[in-house]
N, C-alpha and C. Protein backbone atom coordinates (compact mmCIF):
# COMPACT_ATOMS: atom_id res chain seq x y z
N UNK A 1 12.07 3.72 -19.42
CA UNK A 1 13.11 4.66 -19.78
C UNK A 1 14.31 4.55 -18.86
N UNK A 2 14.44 3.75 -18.67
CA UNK A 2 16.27 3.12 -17.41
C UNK A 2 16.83 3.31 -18.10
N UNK A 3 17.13 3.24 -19.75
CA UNK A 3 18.39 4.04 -20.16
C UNK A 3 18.41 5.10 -20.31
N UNK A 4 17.55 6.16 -19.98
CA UNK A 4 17.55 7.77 -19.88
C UNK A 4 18.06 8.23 -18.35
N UNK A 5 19.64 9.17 -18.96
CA UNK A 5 20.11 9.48 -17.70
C UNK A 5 19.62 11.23 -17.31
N UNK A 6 19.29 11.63 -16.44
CA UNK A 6 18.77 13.25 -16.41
C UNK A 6 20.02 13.82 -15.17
N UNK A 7 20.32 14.66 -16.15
CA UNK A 7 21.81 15.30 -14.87
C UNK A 7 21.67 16.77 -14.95
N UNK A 8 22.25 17.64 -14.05
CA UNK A 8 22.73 19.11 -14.20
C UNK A 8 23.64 19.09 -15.81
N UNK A 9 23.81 20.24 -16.51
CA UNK A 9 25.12 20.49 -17.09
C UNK A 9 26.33 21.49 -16.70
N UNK A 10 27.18 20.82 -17.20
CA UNK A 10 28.52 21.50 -16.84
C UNK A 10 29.03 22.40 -17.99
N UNK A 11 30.02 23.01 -17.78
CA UNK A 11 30.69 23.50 -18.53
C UNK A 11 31.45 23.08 -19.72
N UNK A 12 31.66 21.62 -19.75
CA UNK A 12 32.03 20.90 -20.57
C UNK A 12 30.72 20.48 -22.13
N UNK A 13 29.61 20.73 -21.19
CA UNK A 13 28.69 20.51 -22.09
C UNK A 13 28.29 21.62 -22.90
N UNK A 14 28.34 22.66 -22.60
CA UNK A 14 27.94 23.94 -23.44
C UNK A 14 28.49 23.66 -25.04
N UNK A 15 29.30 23.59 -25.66
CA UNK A 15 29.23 23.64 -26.98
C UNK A 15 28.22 22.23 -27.44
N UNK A 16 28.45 21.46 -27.00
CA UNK A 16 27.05 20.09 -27.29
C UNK A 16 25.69 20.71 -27.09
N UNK A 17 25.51 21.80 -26.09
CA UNK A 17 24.03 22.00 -25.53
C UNK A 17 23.56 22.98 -26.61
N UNK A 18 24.62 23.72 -27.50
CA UNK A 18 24.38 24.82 -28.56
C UNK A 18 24.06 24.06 -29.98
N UNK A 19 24.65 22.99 -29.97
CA UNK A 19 24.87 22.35 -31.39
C UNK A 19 22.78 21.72 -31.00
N UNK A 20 22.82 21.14 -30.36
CA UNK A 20 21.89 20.43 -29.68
C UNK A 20 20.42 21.20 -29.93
N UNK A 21 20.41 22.68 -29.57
CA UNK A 21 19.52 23.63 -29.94
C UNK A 21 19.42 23.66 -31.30
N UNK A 22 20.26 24.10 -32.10
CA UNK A 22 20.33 24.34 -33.20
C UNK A 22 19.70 23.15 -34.24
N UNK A 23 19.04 21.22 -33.62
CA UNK A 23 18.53 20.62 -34.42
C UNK A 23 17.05 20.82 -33.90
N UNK A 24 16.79 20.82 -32.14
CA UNK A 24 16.12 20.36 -31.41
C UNK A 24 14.97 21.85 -31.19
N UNK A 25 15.59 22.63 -30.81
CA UNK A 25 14.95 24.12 -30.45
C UNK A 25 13.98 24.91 -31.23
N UNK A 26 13.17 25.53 -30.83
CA UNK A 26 12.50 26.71 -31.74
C UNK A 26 12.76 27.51 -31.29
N UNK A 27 12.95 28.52 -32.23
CA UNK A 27 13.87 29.37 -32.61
C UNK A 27 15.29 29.97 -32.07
N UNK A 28 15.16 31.42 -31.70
CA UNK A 28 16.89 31.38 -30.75
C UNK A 28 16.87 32.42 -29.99
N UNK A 29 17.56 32.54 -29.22
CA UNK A 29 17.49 33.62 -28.10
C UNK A 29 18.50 34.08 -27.88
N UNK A 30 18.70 35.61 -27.49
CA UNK A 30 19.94 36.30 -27.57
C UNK A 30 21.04 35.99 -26.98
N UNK A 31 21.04 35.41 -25.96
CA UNK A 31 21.87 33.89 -25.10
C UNK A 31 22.33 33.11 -25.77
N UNK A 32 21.41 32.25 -26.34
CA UNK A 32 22.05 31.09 -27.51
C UNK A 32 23.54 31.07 -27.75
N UNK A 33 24.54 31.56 -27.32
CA UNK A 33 25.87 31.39 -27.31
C UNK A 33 26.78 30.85 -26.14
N UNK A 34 27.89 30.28 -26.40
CA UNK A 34 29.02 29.89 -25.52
C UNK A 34 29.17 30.90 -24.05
N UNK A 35 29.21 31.62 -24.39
CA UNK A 35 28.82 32.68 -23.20
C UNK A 35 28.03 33.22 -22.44
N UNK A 36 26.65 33.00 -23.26
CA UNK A 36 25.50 32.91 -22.21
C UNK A 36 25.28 31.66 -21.85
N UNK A 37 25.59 31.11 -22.24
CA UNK A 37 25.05 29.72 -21.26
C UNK A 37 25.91 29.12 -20.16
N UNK A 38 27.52 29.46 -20.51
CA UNK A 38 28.38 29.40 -19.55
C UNK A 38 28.13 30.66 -18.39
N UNK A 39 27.41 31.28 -18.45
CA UNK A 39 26.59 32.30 -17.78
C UNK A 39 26.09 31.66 -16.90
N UNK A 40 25.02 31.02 -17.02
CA UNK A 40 23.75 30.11 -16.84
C UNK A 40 24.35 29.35 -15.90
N UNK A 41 25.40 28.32 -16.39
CA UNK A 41 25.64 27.25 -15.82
C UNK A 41 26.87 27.99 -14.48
N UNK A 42 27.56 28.81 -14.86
CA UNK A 42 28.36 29.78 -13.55
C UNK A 42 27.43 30.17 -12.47
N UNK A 43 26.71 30.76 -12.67
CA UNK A 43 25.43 31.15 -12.05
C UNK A 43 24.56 30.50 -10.78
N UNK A 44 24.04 29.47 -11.98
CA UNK A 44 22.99 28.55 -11.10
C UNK A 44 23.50 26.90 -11.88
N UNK A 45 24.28 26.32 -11.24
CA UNK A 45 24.86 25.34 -12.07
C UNK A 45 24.06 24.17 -11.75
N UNK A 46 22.53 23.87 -11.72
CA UNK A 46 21.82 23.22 -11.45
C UNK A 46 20.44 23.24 -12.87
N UNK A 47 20.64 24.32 -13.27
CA UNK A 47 19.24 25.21 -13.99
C UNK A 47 19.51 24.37 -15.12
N UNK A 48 19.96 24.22 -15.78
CA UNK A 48 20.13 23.43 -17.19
C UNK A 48 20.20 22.30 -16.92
N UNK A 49 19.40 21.51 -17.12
CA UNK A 49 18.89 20.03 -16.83
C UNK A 49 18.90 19.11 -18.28
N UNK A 50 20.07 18.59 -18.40
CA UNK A 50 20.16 17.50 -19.52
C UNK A 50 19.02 15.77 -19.11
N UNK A 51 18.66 15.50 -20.22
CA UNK A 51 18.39 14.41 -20.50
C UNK A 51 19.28 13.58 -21.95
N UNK A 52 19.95 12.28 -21.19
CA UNK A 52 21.08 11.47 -22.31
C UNK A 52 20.64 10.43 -22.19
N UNK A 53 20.99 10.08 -23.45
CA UNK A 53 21.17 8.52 -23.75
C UNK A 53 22.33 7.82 -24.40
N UNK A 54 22.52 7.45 -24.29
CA UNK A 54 23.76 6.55 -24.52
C UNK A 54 24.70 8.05 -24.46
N UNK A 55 24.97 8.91 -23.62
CA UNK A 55 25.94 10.02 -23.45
C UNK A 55 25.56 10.62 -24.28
N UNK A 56 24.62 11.08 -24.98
CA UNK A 56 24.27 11.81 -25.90
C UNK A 56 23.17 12.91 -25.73
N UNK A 57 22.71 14.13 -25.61
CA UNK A 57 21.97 14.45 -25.14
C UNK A 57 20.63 14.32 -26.15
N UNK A 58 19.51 14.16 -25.78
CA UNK A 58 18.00 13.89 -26.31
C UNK A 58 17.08 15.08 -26.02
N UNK A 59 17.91 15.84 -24.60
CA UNK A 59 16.65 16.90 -23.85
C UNK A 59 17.14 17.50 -23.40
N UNK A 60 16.43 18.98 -23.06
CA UNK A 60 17.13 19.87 -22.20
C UNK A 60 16.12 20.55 -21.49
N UNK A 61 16.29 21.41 -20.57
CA UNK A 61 15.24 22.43 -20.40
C UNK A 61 16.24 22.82 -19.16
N UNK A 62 15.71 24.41 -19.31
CA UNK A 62 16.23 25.23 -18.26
C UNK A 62 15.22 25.80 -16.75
N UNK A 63 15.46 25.09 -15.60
CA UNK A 63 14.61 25.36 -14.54
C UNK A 63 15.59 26.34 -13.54
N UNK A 64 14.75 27.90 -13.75
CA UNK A 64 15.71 29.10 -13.32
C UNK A 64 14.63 29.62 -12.34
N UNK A 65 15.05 29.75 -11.32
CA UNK A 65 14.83 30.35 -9.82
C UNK A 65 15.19 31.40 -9.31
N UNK A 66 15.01 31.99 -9.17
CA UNK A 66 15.54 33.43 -8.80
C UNK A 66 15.19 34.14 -7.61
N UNK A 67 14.47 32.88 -6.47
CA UNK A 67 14.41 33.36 -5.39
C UNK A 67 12.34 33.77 -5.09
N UNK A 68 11.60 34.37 -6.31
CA UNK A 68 10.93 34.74 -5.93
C UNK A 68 9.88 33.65 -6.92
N UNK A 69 10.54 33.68 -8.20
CA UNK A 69 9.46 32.92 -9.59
C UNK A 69 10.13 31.76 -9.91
N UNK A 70 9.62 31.10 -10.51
CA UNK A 70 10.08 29.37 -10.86
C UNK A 70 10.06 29.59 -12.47
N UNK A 71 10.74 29.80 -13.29
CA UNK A 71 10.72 29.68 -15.00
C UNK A 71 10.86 28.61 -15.61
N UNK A 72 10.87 28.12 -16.71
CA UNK A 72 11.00 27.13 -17.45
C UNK A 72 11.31 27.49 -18.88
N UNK A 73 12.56 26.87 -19.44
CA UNK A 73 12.83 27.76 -20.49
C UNK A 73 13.62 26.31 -21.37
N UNK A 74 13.60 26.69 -22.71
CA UNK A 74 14.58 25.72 -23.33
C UNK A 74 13.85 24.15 -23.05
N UNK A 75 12.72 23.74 -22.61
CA UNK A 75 12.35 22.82 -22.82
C UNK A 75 12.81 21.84 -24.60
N UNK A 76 13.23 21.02 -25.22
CA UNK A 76 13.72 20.91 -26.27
C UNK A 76 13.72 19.40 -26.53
N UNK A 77 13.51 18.33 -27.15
CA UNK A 77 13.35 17.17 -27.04
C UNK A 77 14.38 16.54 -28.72
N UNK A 78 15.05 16.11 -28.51
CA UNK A 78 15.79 15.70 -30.13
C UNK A 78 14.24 14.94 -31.20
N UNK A 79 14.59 15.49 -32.15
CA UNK A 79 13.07 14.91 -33.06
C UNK A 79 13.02 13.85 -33.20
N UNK A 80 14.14 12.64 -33.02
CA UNK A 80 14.21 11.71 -33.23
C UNK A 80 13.95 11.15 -31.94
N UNK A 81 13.81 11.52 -30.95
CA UNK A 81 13.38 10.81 -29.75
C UNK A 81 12.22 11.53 -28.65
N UNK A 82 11.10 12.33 -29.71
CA UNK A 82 10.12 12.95 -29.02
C UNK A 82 9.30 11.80 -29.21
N UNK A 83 8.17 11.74 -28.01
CA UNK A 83 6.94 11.14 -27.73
C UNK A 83 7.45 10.03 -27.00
N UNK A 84 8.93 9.94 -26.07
CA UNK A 84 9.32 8.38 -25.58
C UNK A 84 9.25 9.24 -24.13
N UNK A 85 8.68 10.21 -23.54
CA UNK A 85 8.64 10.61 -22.29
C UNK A 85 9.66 11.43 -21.47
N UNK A 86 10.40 11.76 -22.68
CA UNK A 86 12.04 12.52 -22.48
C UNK A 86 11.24 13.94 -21.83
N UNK A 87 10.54 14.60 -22.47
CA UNK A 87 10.48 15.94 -21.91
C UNK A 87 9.51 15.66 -20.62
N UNK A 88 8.59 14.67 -20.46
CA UNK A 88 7.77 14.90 -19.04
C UNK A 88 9.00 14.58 -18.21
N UNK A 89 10.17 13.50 -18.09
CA UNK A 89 11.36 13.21 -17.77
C UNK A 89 11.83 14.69 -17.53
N UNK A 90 12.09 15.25 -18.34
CA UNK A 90 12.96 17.03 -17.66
C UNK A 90 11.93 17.68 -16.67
N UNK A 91 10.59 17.84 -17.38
CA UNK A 91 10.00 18.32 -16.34
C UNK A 91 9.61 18.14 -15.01
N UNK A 92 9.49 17.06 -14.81
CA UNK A 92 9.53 16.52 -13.55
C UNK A 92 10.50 17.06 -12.58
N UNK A 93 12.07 16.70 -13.28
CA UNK A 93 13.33 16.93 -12.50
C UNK A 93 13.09 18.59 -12.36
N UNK A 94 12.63 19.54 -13.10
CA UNK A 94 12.76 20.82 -13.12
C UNK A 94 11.64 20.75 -11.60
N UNK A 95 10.54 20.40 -11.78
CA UNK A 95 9.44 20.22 -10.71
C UNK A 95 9.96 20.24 -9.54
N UNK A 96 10.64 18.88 -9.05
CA UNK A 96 11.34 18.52 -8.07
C UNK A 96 12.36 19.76 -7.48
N UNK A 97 13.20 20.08 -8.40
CA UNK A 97 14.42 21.23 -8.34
C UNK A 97 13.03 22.36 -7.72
N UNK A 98 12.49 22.84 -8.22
CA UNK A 98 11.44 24.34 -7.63
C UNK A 98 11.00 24.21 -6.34
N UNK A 99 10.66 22.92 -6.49
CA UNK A 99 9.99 22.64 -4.62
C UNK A 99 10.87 22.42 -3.97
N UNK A 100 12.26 21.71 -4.12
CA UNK A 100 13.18 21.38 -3.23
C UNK A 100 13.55 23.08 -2.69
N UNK A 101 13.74 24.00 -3.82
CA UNK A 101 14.10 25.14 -3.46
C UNK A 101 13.00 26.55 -3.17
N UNK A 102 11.58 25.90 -2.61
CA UNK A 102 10.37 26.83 -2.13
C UNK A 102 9.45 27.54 -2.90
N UNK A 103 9.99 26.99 -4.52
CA UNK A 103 8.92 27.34 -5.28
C UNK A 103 7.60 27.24 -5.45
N UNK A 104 6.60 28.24 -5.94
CA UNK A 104 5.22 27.55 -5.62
C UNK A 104 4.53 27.65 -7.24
N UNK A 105 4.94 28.05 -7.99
CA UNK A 105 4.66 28.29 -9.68
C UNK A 105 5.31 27.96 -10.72
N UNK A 106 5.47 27.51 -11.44
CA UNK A 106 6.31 27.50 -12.46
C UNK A 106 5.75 28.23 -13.80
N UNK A 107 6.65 29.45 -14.34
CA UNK A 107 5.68 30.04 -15.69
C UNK A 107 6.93 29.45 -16.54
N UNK A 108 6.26 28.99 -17.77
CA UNK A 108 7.37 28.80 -19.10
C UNK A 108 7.27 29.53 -20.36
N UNK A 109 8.22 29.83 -21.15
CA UNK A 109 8.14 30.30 -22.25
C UNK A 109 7.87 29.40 -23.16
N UNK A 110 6.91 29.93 -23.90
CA UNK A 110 6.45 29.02 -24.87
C UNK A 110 6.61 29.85 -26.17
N UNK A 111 6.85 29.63 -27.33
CA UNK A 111 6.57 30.34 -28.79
C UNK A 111 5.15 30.19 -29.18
N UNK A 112 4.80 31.18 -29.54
CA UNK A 112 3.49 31.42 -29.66
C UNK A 112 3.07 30.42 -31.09
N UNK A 113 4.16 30.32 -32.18
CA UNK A 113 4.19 30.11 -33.21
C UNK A 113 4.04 28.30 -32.80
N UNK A 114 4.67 27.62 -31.60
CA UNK A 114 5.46 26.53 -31.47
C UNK A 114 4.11 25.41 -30.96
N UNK A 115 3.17 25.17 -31.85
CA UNK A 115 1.98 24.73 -31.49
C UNK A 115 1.99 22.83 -31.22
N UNK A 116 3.40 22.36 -31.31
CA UNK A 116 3.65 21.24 -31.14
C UNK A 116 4.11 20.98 -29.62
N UNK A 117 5.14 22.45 -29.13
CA UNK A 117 4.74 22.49 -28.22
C UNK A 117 3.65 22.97 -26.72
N UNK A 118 2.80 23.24 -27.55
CA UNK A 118 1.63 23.70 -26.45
C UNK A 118 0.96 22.65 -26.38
N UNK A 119 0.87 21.71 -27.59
CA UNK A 119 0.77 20.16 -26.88
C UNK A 119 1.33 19.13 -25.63
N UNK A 120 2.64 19.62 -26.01
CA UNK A 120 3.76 18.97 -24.79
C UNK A 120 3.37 19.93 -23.54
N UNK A 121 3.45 20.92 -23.48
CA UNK A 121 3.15 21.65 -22.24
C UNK A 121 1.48 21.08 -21.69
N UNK A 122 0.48 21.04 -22.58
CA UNK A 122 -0.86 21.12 -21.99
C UNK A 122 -0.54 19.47 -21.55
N UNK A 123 -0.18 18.76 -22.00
CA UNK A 123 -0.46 17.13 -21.36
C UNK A 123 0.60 17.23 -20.08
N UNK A 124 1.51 17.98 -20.39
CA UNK A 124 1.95 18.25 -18.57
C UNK A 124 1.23 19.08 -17.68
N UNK A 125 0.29 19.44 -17.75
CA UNK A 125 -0.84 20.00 -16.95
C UNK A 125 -0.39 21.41 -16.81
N UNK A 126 0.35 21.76 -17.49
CA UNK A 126 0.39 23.25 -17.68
C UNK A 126 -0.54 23.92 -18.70
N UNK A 127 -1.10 25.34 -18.37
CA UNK A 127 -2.52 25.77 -19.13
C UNK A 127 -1.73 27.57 -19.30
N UNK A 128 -2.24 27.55 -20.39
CA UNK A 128 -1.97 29.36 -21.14
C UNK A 128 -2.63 30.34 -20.37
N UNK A 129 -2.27 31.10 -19.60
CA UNK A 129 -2.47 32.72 -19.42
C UNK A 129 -2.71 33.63 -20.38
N UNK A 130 -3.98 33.91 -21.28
CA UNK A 130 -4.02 34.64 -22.35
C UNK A 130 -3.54 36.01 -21.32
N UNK A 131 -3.98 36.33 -20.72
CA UNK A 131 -4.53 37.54 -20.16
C UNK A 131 -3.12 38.06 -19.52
N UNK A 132 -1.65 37.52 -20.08
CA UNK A 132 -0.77 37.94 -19.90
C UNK A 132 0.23 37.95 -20.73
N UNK A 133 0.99 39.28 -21.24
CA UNK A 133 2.01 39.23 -22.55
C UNK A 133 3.62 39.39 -22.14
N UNK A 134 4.08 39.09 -22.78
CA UNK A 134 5.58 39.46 -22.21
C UNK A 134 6.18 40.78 -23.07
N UNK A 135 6.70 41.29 -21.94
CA UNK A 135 7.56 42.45 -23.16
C UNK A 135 9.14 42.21 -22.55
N UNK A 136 9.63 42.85 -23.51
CA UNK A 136 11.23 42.35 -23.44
C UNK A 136 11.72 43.85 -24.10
N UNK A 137 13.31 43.86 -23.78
CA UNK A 137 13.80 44.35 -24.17
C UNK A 137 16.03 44.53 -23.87
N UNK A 138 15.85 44.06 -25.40
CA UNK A 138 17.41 43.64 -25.56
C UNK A 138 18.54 44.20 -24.64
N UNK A 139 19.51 44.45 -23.98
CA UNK A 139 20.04 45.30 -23.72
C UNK A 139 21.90 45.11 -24.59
């Protein structure tokens, strides 16, 4: 994979990183816009971790730190270029990013519904927490 480049994103990339969700992603999140993600990338301009090829993006995933927990979010692979090692490729770099910065866990969001990816997650040696639910709430 030497032609797979893995970088931070910028600000320049946000409308590509939205279009990008919208083939690649399951489902959507109240963020999902120009403004939350230019959020994201103002923020912690490291956390959104592209994977490209030929300048094009193939992958994404979001590795967000917050000092105490290590998250993983937006993991996303283009359909046309899943199973070539693109997402163990993000994860890794997300890996690297947590420990460089004293992380000792990483939890990810997964869709419960998204059973293609609980494949991709379990062969990265990540394993399900039944015995824990998330609650949310919009503001």
């Amino acid at each position: 994979m030497t032609d797979l480049e893995i970088r931070s994103a910028t600000p320049a990339d946000i409308d590509a990183v939205l279009r990008f969700w919208g083939i690649a992603a399951e489902g959507t999140s109240i963020t999902d816009d120009h403004d939350g993600v230019g959020r994201l990338i103002a923020r912690d301009p490291h956390a959104l971790i592209l994977a490209l090829r030929d300048r094009r993006i193939t992958g994404t995933v979001i590795a967000g730190y917050d000092g105490w927990r290590c998250s993983a979010y937006r993991l996303a692979v283009h359909p046309d270029h899943r199973r070539q090692g693109i997402a163990t490729a993000l994860l890794d770099a997300a890996e690297k990013r947590f420990a460089a910065l004293g992380g000792r866990r990483v939890d990810a969001m997964v869709l419960e519904s998204n059973t293609r990816a609980h494949h991709a997650w379990g062969s990265a040696d990540y394993h399900r927490e039944d015995h824990w639910r998330r609650w949310v709430k919009p503001l």
